[in-house]
C-alpha atoms as a PDB file:
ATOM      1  CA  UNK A   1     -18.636  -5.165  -1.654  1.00  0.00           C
ATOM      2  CA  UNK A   2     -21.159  -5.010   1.094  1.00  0.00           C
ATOM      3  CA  UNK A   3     -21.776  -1.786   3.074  1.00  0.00           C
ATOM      4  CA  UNK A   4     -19.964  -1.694   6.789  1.00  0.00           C
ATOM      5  CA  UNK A   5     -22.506  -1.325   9.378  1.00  0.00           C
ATOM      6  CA  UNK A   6     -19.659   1.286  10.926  1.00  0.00           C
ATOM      7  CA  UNK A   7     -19.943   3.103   7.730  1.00  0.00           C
ATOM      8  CA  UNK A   8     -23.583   3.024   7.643  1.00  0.00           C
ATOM      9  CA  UNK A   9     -23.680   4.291  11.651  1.00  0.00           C
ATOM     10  CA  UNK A  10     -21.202   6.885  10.380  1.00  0.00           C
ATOM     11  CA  UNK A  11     -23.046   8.185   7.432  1.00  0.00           C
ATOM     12  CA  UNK A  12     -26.653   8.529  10.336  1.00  0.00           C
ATOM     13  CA  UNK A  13     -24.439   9.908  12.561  1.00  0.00           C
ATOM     14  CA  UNK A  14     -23.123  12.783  10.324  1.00  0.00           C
ATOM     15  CA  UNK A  15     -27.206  13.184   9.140  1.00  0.00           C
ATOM     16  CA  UNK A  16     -28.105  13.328  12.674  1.00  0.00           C
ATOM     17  CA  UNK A  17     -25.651  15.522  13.884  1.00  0.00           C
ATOM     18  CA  UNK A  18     -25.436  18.279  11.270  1.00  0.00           C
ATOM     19  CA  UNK A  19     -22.297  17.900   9.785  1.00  0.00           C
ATOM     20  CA  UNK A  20     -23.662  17.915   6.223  1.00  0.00           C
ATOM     21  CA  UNK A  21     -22.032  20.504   3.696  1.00  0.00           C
ATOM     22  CA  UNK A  22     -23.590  23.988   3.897  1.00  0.00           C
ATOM     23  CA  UNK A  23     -24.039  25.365   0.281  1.00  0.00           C
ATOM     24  CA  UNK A  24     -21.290  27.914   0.699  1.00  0.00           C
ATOM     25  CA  UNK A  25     -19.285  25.173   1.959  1.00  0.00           C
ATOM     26  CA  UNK A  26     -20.553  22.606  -1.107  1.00  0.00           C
ATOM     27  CA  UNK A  27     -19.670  25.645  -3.932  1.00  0.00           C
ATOM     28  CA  UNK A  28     -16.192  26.446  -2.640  1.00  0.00           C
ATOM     29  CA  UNK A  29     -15.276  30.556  -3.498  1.00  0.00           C
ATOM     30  CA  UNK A  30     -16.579  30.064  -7.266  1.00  0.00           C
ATOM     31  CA  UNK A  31     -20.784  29.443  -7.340  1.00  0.00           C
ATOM     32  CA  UNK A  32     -21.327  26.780  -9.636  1.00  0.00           C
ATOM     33  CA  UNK A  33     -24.324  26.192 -11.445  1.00  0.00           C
ATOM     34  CA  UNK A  34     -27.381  24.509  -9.299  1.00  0.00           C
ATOM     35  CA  UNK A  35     -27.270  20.878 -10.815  1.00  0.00           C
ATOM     36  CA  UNK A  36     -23.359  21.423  -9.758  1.00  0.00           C
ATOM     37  CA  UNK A  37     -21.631  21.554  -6.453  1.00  0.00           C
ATOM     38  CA  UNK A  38     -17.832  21.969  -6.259  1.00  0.00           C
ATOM     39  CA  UNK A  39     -16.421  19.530  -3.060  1.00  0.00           C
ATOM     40  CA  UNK A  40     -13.167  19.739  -1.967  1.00  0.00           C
ATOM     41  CA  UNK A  41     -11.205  17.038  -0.494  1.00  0.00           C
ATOM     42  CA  UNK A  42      -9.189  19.033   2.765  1.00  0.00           C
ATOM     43  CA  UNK A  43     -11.877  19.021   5.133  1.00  0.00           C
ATOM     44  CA  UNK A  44     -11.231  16.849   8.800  1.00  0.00           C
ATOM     45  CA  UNK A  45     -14.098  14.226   7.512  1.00  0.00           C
ATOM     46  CA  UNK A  46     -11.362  13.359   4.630  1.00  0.00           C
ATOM     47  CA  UNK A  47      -8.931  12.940   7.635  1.00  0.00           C
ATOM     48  CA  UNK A  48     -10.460  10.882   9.763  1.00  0.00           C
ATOM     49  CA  UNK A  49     -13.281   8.159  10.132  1.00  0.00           C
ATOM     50  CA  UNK A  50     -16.252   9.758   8.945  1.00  0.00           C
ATOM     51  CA  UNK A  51     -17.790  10.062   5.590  1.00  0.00           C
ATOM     52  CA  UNK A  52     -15.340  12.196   3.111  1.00  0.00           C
ATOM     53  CA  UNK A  53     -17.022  15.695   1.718  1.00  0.00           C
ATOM     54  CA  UNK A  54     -17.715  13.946  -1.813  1.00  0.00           C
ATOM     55  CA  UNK A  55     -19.995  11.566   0.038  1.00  0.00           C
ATOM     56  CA  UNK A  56     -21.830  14.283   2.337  1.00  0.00           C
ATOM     57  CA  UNK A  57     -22.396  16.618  -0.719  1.00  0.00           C
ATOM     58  CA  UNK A  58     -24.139  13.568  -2.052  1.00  0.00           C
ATOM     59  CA  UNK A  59     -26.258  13.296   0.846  1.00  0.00           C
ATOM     60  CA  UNK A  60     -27.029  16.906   1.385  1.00  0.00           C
ATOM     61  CA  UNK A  61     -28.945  16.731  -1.701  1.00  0.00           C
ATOM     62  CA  UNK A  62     -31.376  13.832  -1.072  1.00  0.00           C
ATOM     63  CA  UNK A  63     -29.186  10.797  -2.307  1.00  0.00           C
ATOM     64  CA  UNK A  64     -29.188   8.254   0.494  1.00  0.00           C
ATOM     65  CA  UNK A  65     -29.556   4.899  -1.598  1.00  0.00           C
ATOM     66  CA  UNK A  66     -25.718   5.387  -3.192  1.00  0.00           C
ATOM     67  CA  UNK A  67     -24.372   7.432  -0.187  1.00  0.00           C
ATOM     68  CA  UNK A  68     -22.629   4.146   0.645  1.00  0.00           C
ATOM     69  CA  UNK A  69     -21.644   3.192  -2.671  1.00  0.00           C
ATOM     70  CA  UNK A  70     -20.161   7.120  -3.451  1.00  0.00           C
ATOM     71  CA  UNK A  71     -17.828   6.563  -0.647  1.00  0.00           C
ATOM     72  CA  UNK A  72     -16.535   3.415  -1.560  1.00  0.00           C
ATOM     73  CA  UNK A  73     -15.730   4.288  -4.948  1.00  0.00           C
ATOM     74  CA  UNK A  74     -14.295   7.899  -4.299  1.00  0.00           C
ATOM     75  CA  UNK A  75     -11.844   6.381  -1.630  1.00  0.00           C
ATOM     76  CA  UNK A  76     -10.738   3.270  -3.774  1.00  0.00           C
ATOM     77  CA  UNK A  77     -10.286   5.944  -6.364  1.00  0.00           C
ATOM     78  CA  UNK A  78      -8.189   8.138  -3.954  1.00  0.00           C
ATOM     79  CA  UNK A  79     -10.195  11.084  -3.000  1.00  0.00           C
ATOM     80  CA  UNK A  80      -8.521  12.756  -0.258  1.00  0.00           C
ATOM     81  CA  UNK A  81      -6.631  16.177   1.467  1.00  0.00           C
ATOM     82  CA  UNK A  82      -5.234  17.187  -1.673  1.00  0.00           C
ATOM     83  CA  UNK A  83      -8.646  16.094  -4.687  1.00  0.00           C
ATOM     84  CA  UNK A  84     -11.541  18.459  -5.743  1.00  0.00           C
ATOM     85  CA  UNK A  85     -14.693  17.572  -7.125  1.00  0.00           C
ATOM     86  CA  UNK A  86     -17.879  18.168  -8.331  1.00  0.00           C
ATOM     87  CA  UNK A  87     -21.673  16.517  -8.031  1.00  0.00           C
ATOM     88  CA  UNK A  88     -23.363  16.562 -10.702  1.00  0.00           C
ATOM     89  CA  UNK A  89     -26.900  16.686  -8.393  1.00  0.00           C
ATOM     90  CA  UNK A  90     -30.194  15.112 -10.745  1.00  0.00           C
ATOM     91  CA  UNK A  91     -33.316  16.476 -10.723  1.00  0.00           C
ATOM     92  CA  UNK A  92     -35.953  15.466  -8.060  1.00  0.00           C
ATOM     93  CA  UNK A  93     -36.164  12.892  -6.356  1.00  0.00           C
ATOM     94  CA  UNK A  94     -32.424  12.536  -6.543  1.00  0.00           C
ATOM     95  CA  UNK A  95     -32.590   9.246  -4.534  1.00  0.00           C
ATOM     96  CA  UNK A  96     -34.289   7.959  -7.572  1.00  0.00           C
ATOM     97  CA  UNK A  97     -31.908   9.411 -10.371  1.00  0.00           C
ATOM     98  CA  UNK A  98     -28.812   8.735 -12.349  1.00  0.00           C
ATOM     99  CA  UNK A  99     -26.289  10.858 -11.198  1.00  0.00           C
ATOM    100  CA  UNK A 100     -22.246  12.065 -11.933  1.00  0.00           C
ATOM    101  CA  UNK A 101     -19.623  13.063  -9.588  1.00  0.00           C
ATOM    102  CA  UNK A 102     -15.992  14.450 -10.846  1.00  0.00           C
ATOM    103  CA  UNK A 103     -13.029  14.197  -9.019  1.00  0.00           C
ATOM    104  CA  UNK A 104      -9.312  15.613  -9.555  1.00  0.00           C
ATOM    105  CA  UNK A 105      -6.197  13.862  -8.650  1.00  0.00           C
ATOM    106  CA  UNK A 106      -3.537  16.446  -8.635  1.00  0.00           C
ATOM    107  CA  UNK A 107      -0.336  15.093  -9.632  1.00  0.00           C
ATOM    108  CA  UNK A 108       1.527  13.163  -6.893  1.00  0.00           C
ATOM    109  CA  UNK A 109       4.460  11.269  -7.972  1.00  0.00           C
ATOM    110  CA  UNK A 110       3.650  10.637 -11.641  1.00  0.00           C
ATOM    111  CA  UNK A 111       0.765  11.377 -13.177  1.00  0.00           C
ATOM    112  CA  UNK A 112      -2.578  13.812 -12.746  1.00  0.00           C
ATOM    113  CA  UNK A 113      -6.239  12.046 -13.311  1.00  0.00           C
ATOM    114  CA  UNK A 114      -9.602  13.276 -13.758  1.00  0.00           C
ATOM    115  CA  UNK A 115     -12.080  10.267 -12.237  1.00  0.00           C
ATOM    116  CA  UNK A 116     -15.450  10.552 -13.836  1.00  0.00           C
ATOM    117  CA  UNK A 117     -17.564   8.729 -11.757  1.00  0.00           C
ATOM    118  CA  UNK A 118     -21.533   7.584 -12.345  1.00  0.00           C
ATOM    119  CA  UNK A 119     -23.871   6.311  -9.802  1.00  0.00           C
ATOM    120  CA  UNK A 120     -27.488   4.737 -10.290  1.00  0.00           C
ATOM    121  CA  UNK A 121     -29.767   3.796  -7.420  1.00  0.00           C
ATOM    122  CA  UNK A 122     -32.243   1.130  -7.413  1.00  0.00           C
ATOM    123  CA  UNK A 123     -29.821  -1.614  -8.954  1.00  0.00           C
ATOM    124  CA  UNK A 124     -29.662  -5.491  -8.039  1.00  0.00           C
ATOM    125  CA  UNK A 125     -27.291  -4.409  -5.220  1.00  0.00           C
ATOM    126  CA  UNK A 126     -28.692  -1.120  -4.309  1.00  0.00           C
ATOM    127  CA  UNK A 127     -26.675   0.938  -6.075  1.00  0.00           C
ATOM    128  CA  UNK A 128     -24.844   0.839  -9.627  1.00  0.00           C
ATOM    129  CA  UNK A 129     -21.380   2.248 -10.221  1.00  0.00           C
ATOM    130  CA  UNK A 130     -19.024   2.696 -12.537  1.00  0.00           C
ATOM    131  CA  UNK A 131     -15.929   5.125 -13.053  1.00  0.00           C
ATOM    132  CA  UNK A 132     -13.425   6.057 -15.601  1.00  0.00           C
ATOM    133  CA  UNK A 133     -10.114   7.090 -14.310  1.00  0.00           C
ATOM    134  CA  UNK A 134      -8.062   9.225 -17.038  1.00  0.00           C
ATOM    135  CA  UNK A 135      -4.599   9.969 -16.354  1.00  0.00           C
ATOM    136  CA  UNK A 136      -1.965  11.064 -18.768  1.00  0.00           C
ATOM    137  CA  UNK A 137       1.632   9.765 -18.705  1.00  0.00           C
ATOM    138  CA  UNK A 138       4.747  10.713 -19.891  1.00  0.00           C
ATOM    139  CA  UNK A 139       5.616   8.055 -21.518  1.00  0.00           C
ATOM    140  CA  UNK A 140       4.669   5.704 -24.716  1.00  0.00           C
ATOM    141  CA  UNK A 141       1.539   3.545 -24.322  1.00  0.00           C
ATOM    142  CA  UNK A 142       3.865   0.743 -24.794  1.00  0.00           C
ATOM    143  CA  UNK A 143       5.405   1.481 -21.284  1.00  0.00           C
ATOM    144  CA  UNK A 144       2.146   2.328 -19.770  1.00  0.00           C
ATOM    145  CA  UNK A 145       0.802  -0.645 -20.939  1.00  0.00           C
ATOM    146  CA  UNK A 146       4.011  -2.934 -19.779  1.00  0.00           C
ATOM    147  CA  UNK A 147       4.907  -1.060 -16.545  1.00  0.00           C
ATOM    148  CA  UNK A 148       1.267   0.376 -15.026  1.00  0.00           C
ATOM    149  CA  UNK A 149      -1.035  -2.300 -16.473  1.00  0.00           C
ATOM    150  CA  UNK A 150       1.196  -5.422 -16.399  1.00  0.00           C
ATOM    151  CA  UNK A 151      -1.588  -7.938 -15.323  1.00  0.00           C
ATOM    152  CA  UNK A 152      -3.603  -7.124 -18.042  1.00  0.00           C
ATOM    153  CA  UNK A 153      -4.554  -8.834 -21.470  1.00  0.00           C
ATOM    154  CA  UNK A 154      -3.965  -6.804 -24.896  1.00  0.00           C
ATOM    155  CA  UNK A 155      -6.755  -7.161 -26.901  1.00  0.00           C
ATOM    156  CA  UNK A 156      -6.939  -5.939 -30.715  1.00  0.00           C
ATOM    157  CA  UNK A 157      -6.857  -2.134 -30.931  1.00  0.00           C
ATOM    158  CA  UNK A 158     -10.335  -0.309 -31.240  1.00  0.00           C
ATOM    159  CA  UNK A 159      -9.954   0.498 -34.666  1.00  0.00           C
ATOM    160  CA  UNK A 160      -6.594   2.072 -35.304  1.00  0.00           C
ATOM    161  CA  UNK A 161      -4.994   4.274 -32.804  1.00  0.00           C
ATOM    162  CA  UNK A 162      -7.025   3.115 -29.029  1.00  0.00           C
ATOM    163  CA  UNK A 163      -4.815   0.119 -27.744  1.00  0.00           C
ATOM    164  CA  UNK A 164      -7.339  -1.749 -25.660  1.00  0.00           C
ATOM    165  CA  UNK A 165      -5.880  -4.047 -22.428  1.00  0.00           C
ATOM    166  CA  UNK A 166      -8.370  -6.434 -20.520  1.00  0.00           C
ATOM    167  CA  UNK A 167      -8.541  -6.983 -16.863  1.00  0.00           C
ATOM    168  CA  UNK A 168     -11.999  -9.045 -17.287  1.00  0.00           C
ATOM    169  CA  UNK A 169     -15.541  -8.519 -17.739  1.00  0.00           C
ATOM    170  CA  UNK A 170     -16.023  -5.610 -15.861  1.00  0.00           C
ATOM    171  CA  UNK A 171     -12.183  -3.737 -16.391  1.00  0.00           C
ATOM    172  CA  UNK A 172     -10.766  -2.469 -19.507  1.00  0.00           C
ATOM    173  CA  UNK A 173      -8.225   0.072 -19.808  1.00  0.00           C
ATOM    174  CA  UNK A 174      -7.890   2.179 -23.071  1.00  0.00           C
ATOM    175  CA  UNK A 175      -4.494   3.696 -23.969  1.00  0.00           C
ATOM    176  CA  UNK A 176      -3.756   6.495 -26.348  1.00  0.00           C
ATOM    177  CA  UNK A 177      -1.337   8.382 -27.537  1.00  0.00           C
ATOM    178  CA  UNK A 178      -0.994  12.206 -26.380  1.00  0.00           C
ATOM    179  CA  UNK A 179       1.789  13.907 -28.717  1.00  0.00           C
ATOM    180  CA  UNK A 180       5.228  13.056 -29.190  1.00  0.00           C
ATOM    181  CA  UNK A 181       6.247  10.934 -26.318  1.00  0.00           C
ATOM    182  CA  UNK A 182       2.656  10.635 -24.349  1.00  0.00           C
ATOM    183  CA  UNK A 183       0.041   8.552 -23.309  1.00  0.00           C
ATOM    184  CA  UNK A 184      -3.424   9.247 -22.071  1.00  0.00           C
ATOM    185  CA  UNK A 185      -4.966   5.820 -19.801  1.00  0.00           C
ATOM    186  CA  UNK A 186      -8.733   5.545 -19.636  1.00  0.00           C
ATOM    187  CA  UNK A 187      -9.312   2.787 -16.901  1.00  0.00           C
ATOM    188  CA  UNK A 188     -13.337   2.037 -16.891  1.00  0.00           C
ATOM    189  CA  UNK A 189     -14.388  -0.316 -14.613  1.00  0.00           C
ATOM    190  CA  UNK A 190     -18.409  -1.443 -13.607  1.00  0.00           C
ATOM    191  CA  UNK A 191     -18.077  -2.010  -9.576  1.00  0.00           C
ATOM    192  CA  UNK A 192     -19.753  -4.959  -8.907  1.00  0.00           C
END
């Protein structure tokens, strides 16, 4: 997708106008370690128009290329009031670097799911992404597979126990089972 210019104006604006995440603010009540920065998602930026708080953690520390790209995937993927997160900040120059950003979904109306999310700047269209949403269900893979990820292709399992669905070149969704009557989704999908 291409970047808004309204997003773009948005994401100066906040620069400009000193909105950016303190480090207090960035670490939340427990410190985390300095490659690390805990974001939550019930701030009024979430709320409203302006970049959400996993994008201006991003920012705060140097990484402008995938600014853009960070909050398009961590709204598609449903960052909001009620997610956390965490940045996994690279080394400097972070505008240069791979980097990792976290999120939690807290369980709405059925399931909870960790989004493990990986930026890398200087890419054919500015900025690489690709995320892994993990969610567990209680149910069998079977439904999972028949009632969440009805549009998709099975393929042949992995080897034994990973059933493997296909939503195209750049989507796959892996499905396990998680004990008795379980099933843990791993959606992984390169945004193009």
């Amino acid at each position: 997708m291409k970047l808004m210019p309204s997003l773009f104006r948005a994401l100066l604006a906040t620069l400009w106008s000193g909105l950016l995440l303190t480090a207090a603010q960035a670490q939340g009540s427990n410190p985390a370690p300095a490659t690390a920065a805990g974001v939550s998602g019930g701030d009024a930026a979430a709320a409203s128009d302006g970049p959400n708080s996993m994008t201006r953690a991003a920012v705060q520390r140097g990484i402008l290329q995938c600014a853009a790209r960070v909050e398009q995937v961590s709204k598609f993927a449903g960052f909001g009031l009620q997610a956390g997160g965490v940045l996994m900040a690279p080394a400097n120059p972070a505008d240069q670097r791979l980097f990792a950003m976290q999120m939690e979904l807290p369980a709405g109306a059925a399931v909870n799911s960790l989004i493990d999310m990986n930026f890398a700047a200087n890419q054919a269209n500015g900025c690489g992404a690709a995320y892994a949403a993990v969610s567990y269900w209680a149910q069998s893979c079977d439904q999972v597979a028949n009632q969440q990820f009805s549009l998709l292709k099975r393929l042949q399992p992995l080897k034994r126990d990973v059933a493997v669905l296909d939503g195209g070149a750049a989507t796959k969704v892996f499905l396990m089972r998680a004990g008795e009557n379980g099933c843990v989704s791993i959606k992984k999908e390169i945004v193009l």
